[in-house]
C-alpha atoms as a PDB file:
ATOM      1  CA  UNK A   1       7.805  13.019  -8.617  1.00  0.00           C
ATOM      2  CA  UNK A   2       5.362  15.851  -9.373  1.00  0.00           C
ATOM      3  CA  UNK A   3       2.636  17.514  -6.514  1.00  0.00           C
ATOM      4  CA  UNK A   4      -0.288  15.803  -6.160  1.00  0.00           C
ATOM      5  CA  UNK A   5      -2.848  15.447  -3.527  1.00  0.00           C
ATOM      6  CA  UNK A   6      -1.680  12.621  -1.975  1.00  0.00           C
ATOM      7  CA  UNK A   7       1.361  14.818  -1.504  1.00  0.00           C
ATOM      8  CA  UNK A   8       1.799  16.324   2.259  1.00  0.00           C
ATOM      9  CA  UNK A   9       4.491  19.100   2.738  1.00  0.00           C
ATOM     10  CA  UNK A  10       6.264  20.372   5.784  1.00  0.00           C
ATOM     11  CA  UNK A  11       7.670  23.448   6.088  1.00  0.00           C
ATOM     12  CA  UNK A  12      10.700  24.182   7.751  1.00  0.00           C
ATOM     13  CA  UNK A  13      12.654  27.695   7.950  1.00  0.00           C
ATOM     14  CA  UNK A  14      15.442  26.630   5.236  1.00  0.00           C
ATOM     15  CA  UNK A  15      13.079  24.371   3.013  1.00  0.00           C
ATOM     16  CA  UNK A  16      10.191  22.776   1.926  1.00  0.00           C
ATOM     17  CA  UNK A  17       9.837  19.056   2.696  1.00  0.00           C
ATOM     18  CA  UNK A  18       7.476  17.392   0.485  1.00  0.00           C
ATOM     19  CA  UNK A  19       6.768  13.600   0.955  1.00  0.00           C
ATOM     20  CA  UNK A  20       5.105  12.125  -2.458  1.00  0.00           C
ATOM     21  CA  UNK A  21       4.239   8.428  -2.984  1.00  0.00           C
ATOM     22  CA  UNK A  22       7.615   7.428  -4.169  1.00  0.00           C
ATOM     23  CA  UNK A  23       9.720   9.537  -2.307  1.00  0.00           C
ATOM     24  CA  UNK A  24      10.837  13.039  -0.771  1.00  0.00           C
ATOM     25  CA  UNK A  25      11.303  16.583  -2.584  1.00  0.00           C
ATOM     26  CA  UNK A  26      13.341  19.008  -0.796  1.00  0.00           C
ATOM     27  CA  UNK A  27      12.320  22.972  -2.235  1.00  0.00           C
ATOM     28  CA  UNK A  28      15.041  25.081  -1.356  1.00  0.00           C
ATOM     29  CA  UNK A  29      14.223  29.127  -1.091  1.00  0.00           C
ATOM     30  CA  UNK A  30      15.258  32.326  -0.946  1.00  0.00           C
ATOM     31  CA  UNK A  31      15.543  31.624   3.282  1.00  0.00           C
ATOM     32  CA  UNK A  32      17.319  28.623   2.124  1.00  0.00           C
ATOM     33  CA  UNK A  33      19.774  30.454  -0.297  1.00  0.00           C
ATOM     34  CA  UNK A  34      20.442  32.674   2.614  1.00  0.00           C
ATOM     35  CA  UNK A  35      20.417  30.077   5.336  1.00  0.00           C
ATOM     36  CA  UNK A  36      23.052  27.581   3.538  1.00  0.00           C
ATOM     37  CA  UNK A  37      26.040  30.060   2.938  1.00  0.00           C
ATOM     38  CA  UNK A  38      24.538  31.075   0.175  1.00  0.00           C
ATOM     39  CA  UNK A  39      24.739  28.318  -2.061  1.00  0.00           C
ATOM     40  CA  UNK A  40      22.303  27.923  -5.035  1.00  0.00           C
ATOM     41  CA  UNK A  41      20.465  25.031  -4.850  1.00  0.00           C
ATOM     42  CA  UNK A  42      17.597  23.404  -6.972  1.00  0.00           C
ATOM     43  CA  UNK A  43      14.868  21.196  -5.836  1.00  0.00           C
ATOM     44  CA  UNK A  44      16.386  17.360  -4.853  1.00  0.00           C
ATOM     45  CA  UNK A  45      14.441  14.744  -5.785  1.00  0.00           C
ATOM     46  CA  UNK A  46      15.288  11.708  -3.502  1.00  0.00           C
ATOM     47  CA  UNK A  47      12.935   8.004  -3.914  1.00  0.00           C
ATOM     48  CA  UNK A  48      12.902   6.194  -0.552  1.00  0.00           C
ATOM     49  CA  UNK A  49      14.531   3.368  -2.130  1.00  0.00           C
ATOM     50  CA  UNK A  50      17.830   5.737  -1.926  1.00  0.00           C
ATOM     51  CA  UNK A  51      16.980   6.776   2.061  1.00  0.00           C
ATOM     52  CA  UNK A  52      19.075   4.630   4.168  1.00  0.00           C
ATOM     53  CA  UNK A  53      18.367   6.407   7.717  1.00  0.00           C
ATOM     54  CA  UNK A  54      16.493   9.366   9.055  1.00  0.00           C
ATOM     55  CA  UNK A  55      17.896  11.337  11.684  1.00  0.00           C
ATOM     56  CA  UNK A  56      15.878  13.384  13.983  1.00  0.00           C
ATOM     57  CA  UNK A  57      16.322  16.429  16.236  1.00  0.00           C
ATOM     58  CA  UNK A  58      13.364  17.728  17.656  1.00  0.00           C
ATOM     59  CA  UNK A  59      13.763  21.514  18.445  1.00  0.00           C
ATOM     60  CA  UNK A  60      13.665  22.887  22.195  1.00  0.00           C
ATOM     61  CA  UNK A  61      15.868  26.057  22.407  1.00  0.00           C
ATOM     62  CA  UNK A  62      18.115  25.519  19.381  1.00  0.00           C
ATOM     63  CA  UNK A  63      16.243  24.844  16.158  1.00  0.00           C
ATOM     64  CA  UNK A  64      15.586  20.768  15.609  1.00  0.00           C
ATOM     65  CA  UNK A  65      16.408  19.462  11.697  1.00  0.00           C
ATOM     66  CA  UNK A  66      15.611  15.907   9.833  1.00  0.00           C
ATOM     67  CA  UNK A  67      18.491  14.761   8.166  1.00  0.00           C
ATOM     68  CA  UNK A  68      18.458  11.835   5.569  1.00  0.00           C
ATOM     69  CA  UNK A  69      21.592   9.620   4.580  1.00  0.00           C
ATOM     70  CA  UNK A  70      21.278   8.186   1.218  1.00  0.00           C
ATOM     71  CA  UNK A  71      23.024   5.144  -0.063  1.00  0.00           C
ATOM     72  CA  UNK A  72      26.714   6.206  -1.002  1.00  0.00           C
ATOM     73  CA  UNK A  73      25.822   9.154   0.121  1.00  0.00           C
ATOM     74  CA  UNK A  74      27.850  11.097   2.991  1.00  0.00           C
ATOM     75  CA  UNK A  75      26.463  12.767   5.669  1.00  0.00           C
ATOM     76  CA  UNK A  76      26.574  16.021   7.783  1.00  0.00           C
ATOM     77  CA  UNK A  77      27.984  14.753  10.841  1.00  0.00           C
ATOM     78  CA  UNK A  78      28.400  18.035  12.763  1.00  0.00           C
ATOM     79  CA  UNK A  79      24.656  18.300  14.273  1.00  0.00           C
ATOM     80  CA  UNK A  80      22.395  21.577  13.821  1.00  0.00           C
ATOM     81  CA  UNK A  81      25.154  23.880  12.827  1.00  0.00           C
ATOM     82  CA  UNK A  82      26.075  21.686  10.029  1.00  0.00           C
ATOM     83  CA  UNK A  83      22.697  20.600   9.347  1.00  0.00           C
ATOM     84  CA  UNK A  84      21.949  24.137   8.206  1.00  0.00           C
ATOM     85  CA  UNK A  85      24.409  23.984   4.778  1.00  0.00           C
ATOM     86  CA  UNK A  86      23.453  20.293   4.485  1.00  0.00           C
ATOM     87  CA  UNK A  87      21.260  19.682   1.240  1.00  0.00           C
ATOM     88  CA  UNK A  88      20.150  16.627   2.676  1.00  0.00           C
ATOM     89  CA  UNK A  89      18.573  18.217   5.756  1.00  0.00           C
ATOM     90  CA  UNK A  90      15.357  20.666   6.676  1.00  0.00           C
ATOM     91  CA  UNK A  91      15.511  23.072   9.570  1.00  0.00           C
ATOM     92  CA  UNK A  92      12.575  23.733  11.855  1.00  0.00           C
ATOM     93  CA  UNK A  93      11.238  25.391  15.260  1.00  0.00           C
ATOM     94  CA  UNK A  94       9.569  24.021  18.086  1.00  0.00           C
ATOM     95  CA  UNK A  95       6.278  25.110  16.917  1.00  0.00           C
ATOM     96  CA  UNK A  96       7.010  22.302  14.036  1.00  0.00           C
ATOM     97  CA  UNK A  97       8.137  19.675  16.462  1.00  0.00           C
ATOM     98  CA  UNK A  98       4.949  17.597  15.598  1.00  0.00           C
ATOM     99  CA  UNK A  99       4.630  18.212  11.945  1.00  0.00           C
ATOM    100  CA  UNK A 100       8.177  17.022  11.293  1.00  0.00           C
ATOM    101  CA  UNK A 101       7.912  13.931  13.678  1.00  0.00           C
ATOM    102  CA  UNK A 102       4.762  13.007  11.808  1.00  0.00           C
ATOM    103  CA  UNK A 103       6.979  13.323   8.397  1.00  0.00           C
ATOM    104  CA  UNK A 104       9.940  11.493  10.028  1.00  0.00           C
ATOM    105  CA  UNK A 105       7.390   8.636  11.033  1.00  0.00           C
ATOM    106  CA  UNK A 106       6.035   8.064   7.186  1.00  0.00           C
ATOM    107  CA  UNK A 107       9.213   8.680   5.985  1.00  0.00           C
ATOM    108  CA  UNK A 108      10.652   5.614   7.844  1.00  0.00           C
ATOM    109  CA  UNK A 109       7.151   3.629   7.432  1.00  0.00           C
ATOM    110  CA  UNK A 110       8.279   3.940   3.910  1.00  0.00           C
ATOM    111  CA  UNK A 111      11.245   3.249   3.549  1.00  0.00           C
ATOM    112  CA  UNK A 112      10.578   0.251   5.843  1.00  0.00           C
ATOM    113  CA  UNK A 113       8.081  -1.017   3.406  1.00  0.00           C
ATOM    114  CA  UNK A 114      10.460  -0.428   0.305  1.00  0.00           C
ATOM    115  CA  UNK A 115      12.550  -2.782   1.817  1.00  0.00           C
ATOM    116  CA  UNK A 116      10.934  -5.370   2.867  1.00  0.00           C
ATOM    117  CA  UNK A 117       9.603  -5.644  -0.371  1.00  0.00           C
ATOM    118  CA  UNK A 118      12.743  -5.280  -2.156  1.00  0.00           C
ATOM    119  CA  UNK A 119      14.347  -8.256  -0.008  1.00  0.00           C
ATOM    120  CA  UNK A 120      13.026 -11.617  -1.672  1.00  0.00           C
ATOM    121  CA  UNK A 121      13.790 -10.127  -5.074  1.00  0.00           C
ATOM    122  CA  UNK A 122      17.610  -9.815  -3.917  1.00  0.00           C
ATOM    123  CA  UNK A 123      17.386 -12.918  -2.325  1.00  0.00           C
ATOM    124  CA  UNK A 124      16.058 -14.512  -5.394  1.00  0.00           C
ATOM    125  CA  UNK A 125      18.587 -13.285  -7.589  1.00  0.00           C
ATOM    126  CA  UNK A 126      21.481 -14.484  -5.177  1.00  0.00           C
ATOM    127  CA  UNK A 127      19.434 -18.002  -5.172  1.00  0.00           C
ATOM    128  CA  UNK A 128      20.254 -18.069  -9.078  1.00  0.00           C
ATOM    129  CA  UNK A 129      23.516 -16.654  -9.391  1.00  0.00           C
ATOM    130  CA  UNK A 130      24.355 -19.205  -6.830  1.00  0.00           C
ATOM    131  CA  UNK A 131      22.540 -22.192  -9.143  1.00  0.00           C
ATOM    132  CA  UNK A 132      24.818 -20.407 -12.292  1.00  0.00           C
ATOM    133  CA  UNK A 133      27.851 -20.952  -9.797  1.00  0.00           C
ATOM    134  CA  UNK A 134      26.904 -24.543  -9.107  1.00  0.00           C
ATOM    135  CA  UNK A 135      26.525 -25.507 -12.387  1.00  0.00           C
ATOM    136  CA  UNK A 136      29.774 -24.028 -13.553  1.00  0.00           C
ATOM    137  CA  UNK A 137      28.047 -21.407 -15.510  1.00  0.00           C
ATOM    138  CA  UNK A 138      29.818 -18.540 -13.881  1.00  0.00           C
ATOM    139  CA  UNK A 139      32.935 -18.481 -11.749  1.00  0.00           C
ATOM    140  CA  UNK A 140      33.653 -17.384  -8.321  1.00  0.00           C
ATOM    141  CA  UNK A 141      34.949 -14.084  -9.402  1.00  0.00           C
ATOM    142  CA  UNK A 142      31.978 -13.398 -11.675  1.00  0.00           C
ATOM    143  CA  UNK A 143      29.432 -14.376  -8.661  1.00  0.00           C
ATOM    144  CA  UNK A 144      31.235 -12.298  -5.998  1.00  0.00           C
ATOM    145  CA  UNK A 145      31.113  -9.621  -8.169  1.00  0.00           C
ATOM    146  CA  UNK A 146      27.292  -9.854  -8.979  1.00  0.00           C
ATOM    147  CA  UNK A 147      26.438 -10.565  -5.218  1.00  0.00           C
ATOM    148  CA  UNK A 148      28.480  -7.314  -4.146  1.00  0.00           C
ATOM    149  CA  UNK A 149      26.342  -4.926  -7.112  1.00  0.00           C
ATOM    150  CA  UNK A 150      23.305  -6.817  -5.527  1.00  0.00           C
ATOM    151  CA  UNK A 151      23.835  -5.892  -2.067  1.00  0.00           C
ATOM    152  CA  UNK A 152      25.190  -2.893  -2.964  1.00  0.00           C
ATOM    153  CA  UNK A 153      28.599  -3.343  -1.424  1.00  0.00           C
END
């Protein structure tokens, strides 16, 4: 995922948040270095095909964030005080509030779209393992395990 023109950024105070075409950077700082306990941290790369939910805090008094929970991922669970050491999440003020609601709104627009699309293909290959099953192909074992790596149990 490299910068392009397509690409639209969003600054926050700890990061950078840069939505590309097939998914999110996060730039990390100096502010960022500072801001997160000072822990190094590179660029993350994440594709929306990874972003399971977005969660949103729009700023008033306190600073607002957007947080993103990836599959098998963990997340920070402890709101904006957490949010702040979270690599996952960009920090913002309320003169941001509509920048980062704009990026929270593509971002789930998206991933929406990723998933739709990614649906029949799933459904397809559940269609044939179940067809393998049928015809004694593969076992019970060997389709529950397939069906789980599909699904991503």
């Amino acid at each position: 995922m490299s910068n392009t023109t397509n690409d639209k950024e969003f600054k926050g105070y700890n990061g950078t948040l840069i939505l590309t075409n097939t998914g999110i950077i996060i730039k990390r700082g100096t502010k960022g270095f500072l801001l997160g306990g000072f822990q190094m941290r590179g660029d993350k790369t994440i594709p929306y095909s990874s972003i399971v939910a977005v969660q949103f805090k729009k700023a008033g008094l306190s600073a607002g964030y957007i947080q993103f929970t990836l599959k098998g991922g963990s997340e920070a669970k402890g709101g904006l005080l957490q949010s702040t050491r979270d690599e996952n999440s960009i920090n913002f003020h309320s003169n941001r509030n509509k920048e980062f609601i704009e990026a929270k709104e593509l971002i789930e627009q998206r991933i929406g779209s990723e998933g739709s699309s990614a649906r029949p293909s799933e459904l397809d290959e559940l269609t044939k393992l179940a067809t393998l099953k049928d015809k004694g192909i593969i076992n019970q074992k060997e389709f529950d395990a397939k069906k789980k790596q599909l699904l991503g149990l």
